[in-house]
Protein backbone atom coordinates (compact mmCIF):
# COMPACT_ATOMS: atom_id res chain seq x y z
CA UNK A 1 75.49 58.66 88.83
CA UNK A 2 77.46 60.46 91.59
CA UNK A 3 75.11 62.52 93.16
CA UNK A 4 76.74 66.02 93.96
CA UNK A 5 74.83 66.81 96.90
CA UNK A 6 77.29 64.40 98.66
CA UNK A 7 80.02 66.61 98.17
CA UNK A 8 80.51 69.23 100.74
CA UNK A 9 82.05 71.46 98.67
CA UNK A 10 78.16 71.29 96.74
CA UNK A 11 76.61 71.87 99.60
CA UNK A 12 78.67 74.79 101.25
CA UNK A 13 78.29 76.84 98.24
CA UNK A 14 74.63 76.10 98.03
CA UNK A 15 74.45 77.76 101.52
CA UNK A 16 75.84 80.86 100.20
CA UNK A 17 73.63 80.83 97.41
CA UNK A 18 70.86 80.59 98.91
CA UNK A 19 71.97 83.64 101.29
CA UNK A 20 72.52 85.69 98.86
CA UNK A 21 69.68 84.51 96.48
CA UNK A 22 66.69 84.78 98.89
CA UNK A 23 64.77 88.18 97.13
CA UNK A 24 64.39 91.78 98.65
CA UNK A 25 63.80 91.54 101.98
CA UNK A 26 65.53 87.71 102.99
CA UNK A 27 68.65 88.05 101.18
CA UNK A 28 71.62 89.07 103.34
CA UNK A 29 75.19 89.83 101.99
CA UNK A 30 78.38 87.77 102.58
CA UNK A 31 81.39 88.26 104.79
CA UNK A 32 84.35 89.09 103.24
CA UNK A 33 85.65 85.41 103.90
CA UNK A 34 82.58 84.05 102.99
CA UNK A 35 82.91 86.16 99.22
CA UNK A 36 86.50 85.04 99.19
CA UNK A 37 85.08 81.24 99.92
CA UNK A 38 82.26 81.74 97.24
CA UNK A 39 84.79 82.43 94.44
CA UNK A 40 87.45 80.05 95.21
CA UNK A 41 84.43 77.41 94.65
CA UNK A 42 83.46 79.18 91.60
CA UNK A 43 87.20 79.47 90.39
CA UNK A 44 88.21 76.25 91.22
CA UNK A 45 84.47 74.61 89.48
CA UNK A 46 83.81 73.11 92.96
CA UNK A 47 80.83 74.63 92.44
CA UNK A 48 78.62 73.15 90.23
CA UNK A 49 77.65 75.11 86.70
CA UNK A 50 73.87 75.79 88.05
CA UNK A 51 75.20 76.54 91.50
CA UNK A 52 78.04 79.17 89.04
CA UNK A 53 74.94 80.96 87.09
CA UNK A 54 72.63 80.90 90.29
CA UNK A 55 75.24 82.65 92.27
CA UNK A 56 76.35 85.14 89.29
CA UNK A 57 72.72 86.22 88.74
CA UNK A 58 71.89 86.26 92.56
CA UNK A 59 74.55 88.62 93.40
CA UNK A 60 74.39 91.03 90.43
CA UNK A 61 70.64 91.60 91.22
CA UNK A 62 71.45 92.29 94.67
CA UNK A 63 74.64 94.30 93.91
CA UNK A 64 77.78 93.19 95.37
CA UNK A 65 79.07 95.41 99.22
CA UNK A 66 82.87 96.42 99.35
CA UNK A 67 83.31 93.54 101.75
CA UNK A 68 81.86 90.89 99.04
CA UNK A 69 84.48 92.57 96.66
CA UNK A 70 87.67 92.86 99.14
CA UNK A 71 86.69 88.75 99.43
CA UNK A 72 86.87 88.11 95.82
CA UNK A 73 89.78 90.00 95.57
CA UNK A 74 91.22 87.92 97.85
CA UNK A 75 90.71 84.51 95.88
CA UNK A 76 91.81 86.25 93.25
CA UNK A 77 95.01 86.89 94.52
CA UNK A 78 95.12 83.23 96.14
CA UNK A 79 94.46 81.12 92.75
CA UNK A 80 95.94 84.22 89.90
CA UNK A 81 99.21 84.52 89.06
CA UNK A 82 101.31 87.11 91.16
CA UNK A 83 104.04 89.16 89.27
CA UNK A 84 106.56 90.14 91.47
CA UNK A 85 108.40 93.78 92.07
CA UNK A 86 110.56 94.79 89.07
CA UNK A 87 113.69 97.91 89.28
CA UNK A 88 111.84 100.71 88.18
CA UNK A 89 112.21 104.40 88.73
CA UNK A 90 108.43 104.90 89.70
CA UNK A 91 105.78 102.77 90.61
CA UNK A 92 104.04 100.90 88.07
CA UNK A 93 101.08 102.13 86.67
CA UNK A 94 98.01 99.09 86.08
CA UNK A 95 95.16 99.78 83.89
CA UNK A 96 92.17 97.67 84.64
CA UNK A 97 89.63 98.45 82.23
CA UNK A 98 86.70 96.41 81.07
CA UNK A 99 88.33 93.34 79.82
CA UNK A 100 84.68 93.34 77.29
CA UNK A 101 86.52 96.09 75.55
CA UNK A 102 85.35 99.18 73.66
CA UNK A 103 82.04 99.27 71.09
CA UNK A 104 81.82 103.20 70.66
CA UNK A 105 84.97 104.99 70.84
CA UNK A 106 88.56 104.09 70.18
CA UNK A 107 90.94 102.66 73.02
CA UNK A 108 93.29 104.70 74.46
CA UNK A 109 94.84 102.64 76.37
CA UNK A 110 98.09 101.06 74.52
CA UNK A 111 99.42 104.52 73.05
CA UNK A 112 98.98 105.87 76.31
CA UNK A 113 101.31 102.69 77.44
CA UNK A 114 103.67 103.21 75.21
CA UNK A 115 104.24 106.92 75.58
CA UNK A 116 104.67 105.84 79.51
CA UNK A 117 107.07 103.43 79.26
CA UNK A 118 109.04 105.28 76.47
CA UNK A 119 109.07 107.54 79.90
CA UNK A 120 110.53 105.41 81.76
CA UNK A 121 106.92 104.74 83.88
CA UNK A 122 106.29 101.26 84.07
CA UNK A 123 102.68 100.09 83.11
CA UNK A 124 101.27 96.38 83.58
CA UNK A 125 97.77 96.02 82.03
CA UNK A 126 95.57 92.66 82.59
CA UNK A 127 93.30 91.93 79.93
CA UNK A 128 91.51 88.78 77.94
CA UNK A 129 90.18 88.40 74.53
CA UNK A 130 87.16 89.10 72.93
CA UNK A 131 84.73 88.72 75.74
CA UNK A 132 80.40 88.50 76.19
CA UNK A 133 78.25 89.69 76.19
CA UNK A 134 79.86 93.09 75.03
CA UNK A 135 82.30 91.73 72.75
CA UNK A 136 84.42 94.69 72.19
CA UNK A 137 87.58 94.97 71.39
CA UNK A 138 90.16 94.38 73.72
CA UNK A 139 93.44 95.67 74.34
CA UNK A 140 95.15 92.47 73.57
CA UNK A 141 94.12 92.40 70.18
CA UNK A 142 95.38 95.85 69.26
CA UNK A 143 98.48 95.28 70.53
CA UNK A 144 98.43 92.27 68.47
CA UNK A 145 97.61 94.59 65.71
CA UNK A 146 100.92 96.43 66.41
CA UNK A 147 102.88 93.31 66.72
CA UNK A 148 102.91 92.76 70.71
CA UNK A 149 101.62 89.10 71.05
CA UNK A 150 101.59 89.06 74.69
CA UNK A 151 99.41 85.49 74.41
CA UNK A 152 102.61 84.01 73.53
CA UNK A 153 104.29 84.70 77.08
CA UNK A 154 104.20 82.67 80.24
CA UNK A 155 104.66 84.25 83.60
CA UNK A 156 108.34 84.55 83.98
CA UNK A 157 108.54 85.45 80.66
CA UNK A 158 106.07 88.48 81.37
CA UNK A 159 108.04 89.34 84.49
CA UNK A 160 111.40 89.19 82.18
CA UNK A 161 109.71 91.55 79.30
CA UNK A 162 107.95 94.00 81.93
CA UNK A 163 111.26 94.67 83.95
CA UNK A 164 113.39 95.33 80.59
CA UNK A 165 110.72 97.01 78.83
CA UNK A 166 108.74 98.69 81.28
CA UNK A 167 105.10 97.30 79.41
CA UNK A 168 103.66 94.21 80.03
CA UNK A 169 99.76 93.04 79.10
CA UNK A 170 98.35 89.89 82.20
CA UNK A 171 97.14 87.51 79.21
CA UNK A 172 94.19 85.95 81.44
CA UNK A 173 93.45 82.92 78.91
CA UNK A 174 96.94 81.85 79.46
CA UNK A 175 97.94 83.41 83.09
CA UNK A 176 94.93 82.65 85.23
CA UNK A 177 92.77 79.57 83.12
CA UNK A 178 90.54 79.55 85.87
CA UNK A 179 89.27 82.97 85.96
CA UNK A 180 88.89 82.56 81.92
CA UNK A 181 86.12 79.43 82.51
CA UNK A 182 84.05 81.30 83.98
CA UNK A 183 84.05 83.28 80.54
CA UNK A 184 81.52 81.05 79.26
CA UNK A 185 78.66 81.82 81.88
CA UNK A 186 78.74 85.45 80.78
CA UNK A 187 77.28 84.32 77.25
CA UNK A 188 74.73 81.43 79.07
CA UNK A 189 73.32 84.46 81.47
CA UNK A 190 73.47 87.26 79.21
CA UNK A 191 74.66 89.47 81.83
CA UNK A 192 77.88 90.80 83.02
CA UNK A 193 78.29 89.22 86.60
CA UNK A 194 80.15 90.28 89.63
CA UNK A 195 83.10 89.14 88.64
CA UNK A 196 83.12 92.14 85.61
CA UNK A 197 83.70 94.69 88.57
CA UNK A 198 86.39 92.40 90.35
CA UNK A 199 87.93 92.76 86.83
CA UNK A 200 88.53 96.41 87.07
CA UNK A 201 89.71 96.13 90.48
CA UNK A 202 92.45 93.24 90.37
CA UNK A 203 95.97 93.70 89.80
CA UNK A 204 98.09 90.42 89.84
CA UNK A 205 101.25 92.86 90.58
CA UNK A 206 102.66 92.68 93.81
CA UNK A 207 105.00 95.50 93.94
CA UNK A 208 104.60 99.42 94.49
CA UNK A 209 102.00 100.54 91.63
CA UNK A 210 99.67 103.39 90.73
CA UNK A 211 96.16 100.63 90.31
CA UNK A 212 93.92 103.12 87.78
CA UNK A 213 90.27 101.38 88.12
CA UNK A 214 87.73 102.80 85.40
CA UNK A 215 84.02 102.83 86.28
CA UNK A 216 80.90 104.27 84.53
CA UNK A 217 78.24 104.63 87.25
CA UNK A 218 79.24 106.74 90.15
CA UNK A 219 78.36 103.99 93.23
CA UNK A 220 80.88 102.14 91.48
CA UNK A 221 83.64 104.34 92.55
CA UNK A 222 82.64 104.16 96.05
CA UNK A 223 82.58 100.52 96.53
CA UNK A 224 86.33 100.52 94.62
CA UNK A 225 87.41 102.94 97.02
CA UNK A 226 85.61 101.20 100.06
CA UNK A 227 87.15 98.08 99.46
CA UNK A 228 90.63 98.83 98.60
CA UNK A 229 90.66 100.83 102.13
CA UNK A 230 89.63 97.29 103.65
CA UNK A 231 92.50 95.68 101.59
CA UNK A 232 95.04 97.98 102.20
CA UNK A 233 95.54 99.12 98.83
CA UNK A 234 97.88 102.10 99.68
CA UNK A 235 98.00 104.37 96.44
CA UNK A 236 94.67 104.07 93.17
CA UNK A 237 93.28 106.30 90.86
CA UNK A 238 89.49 105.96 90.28
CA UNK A 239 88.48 107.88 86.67
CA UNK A 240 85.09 107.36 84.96
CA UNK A 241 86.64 106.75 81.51
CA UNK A 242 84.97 105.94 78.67
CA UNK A 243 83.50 102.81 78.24
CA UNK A 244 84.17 102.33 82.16
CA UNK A 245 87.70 102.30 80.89
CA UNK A 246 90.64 104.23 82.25
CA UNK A 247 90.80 106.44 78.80
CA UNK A 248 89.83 110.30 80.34
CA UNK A 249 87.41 111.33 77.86
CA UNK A 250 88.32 114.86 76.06
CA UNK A 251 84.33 115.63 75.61
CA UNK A 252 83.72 116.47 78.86
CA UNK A 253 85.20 117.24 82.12
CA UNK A 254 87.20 114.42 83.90
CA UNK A 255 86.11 113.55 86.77
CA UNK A 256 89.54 111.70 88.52
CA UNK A 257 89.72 110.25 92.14
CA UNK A 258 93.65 110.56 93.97
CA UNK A 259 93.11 107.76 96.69
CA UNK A 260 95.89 106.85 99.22
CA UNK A 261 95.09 104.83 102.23
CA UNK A 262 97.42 105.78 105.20
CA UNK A 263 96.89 103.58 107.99
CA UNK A 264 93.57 102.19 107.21
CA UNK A 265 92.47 105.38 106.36
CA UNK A 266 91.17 106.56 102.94
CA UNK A 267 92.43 110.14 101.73
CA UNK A 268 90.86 111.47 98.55
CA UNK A 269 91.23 114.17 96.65
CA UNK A 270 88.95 114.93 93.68
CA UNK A 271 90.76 116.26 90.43
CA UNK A 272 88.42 117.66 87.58
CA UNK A 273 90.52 117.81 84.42
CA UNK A 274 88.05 120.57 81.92
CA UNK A 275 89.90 119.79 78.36
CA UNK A 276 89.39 122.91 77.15
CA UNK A 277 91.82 124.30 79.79
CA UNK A 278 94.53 122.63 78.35
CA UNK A 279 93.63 122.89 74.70
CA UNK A 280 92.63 119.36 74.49
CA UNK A 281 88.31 119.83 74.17
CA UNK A 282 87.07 118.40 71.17
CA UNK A 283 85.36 114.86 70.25
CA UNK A 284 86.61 111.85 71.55
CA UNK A 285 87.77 109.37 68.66
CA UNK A 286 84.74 107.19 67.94
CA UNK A 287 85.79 103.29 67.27
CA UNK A 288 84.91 102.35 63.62
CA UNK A 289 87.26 99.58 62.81
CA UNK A 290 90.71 97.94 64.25
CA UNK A 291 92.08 98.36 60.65
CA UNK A 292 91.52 102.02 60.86
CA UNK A 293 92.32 102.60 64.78
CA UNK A 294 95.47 100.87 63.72
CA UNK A 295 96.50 102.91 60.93
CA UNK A 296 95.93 106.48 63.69
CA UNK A 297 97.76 104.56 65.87
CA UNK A 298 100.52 104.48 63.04
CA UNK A 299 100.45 108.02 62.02
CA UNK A 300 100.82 108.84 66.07
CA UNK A 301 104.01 106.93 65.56
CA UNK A 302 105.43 109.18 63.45
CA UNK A 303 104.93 112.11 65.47
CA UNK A 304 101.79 112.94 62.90
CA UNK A 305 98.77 114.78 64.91
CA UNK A 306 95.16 113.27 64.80
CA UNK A 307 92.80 112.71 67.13
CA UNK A 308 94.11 109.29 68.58
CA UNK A 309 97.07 110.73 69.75
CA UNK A 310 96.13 114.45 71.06
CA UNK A 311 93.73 111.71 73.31
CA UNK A 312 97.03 109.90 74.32
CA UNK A 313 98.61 112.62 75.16
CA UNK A 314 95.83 114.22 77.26
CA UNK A 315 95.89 110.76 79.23
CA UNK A 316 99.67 110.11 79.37
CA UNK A 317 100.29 113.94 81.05
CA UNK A 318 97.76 113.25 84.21
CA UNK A 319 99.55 109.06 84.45
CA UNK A 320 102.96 110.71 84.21
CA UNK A 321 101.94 113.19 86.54
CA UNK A 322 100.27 111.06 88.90
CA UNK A 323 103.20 108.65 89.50
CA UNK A 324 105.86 111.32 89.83
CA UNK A 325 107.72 111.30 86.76
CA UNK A 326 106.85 114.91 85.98
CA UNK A 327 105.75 117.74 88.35
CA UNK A 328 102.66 118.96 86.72
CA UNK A 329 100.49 117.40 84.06
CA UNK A 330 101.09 120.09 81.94
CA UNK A 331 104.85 118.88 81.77
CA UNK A 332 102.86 115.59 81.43
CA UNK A 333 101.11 116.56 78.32
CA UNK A 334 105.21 118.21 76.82
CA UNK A 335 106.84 115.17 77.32
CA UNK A 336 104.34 112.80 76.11
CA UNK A 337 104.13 114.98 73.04
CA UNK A 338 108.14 115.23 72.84
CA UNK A 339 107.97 110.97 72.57
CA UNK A 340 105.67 110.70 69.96
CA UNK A 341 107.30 113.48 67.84
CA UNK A 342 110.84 112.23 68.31
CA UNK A 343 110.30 108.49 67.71
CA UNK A 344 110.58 107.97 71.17
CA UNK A 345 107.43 105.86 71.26
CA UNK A 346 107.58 104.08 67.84
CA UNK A 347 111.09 103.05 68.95
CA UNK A 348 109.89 101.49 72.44
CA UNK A 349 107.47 99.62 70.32
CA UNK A 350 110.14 97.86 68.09
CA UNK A 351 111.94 97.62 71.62
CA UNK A 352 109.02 95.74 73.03
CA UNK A 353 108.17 93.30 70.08
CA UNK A 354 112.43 92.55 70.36
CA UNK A 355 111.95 91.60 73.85
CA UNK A 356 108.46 89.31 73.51
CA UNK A 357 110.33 87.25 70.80
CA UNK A 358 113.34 86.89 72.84
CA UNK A 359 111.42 85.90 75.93
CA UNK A 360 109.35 83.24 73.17
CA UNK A 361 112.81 82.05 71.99
């Protein structure tokens, strides 16, 4: 039996380990290129699967710095796949929500998609399947639901649908296998590692884009905008969504974060949306079944007014806004009721499908 110890690979990642893994008052965090390092061994299964769990559990307990997450950005953008600029109008608009999905209330999310890019507003979202220890549903699978089966599509074949469509879903199982292994080690630990916030902080588009990055617990925000400054990120939207997700709840005031960073500096400006403002205050759709989200999402379709859809439209008028394809969110909110009562939406739906089994062939 090989022992691993002889591999250096073993043994460098046992050194960061063990730095980050040391308790309280011995533990010290890692570089940025030491983060980056750490997750190309975990990515790559250099590591082995106790150093993986050990290294998961060590850094969740201590909590991970914006220079640990700028580094595992970085690997992420070394090893995932990179979609390249497309010829649209206004940047691109990437959702990053949990990819555990939603338990309690509906998702958002892929109306809200739809009414962009029936807008012209391009919108990439990366996702997975159904994912521990959460298990909620993902985007993915509703847009199965409504026919999109973006698990079918390689990269170029993304890139082709997202530049004639304007929507496009990252499939991780079959875009970036190696951040999907390390799937399994969620269920073994019980415990969303590290790697869950990296999640809602990646974009594998490389071209001018609005990156929306849900969070639930307030620190969260900071170390998203913290790190971004470090990587440059020149123009995100922080929102504590429901769920962590990027849906803005209509229950209670949203809470919204405009971050550019202009030469290495961070400018913020904090936007509370109150629903009842705008007319949009009431309960936010709770999730019972895909069956039934499914059949709200159909009745949106047909310009019919429930709760799914006065949600969409409360999220599509502050994305529309927010990119520059209208000059106030309350022309957000008109046009992204205008699409859904015109067809406009349904239509870019059947548009989309046509274009995923073209690019399938």
């Amino acid at each position: 039996m090989i022992n691993p110890l002889d591999d250096p690979l073993v043994l460098q990642f046992r050194d960061l380990v063990k730095k980050v893994g040391s308790g309280n008052h011995t533990s010290e965090s890692l570089s940025r290129e030491e983060a980056q390092t750490a997750t190309r061994l975990m990515l790559s299964e250099a590591a082995t699967p106790a150093q993986i769990g050990a290294f998961m559990i060590a850094q969740r307990i201590k909590r991970p710095t914006p220079n640990e997450l700028a580094g595992m950005l970085d690997a992420y953008d070394d090893l995932g796949p990179q979609i390249g600029e497309i010829n649209g109008p206004y940047p691109v608009t990437v959702f990053c929500n949990p990819y555990d999905g939603r338990s309690r209330t509906a998702p958002i999310t892929p109306l809200t998609a739809l009414i962009l890019a029936a807008a012209m507003a391009p919108v990439l979202i990366p996702g997975s399947g159904r994912m521990p220890t959460k298990m909620g549903l993902p985007t993915a699978e509703i847009f199965q639901g409504l026919g999109l089966n973006w698990s079918a599509l390689g990269l170029d074949q993304l890139q082709q649908v997202l530049a004639q469509t304007y929507l496009g879903l990252a499939y991780q199982p079959v875009l970036f296998p190696e951040a999907e292994a390390m799937v399994p080690y969620r269920a073994q630990i019980g415990k969303r590692p590290t790697l869950a916030t990296v999640e809602i902080m990646w974009s594998p588009y490389t071209g001018r884009s609005n990156l929306v990055s849900g969070y639930v617990h307030p620190p969260t925000e900071g170390r998203t905008q913290a790190a971004f400054t470090q990587r440059g990120t020149a123009f995100f939207t922080t929102v504590k969504g429901l769920e962590g997700s990027c849906d803005i709840a209509r229950d209670r005031t949203g809470i919204i974060g405009l971050n550019q960073v202009i030469a290495g500096q961070l400018k913020t400006e904090r936007l509370l949306l109150h629903p009842r403002d705008y007319g949009f205050n009431g309960p936010d759709p709770a999730l019972t079944t895909l069956e039934d989200l499914l059949t709200d999402y159909q009745a949106a379709f047909t310009g019919q007014t429930n709760e799914i859809s006065r949600s969409a439209v409360w999220n599509s008028g502050l994305y529309l806004w927010r990119v520059g394809r209208v000059e106030s969110v309350e022309a957000g909110f008109d046009l992204a009721q205008r699409l859904l009562e015109t067809g406009a939406v349904k239509d870019k739906l059947h548009e989309v499908k046509a274009a995923i089994e073209a690019a399938i062939g």
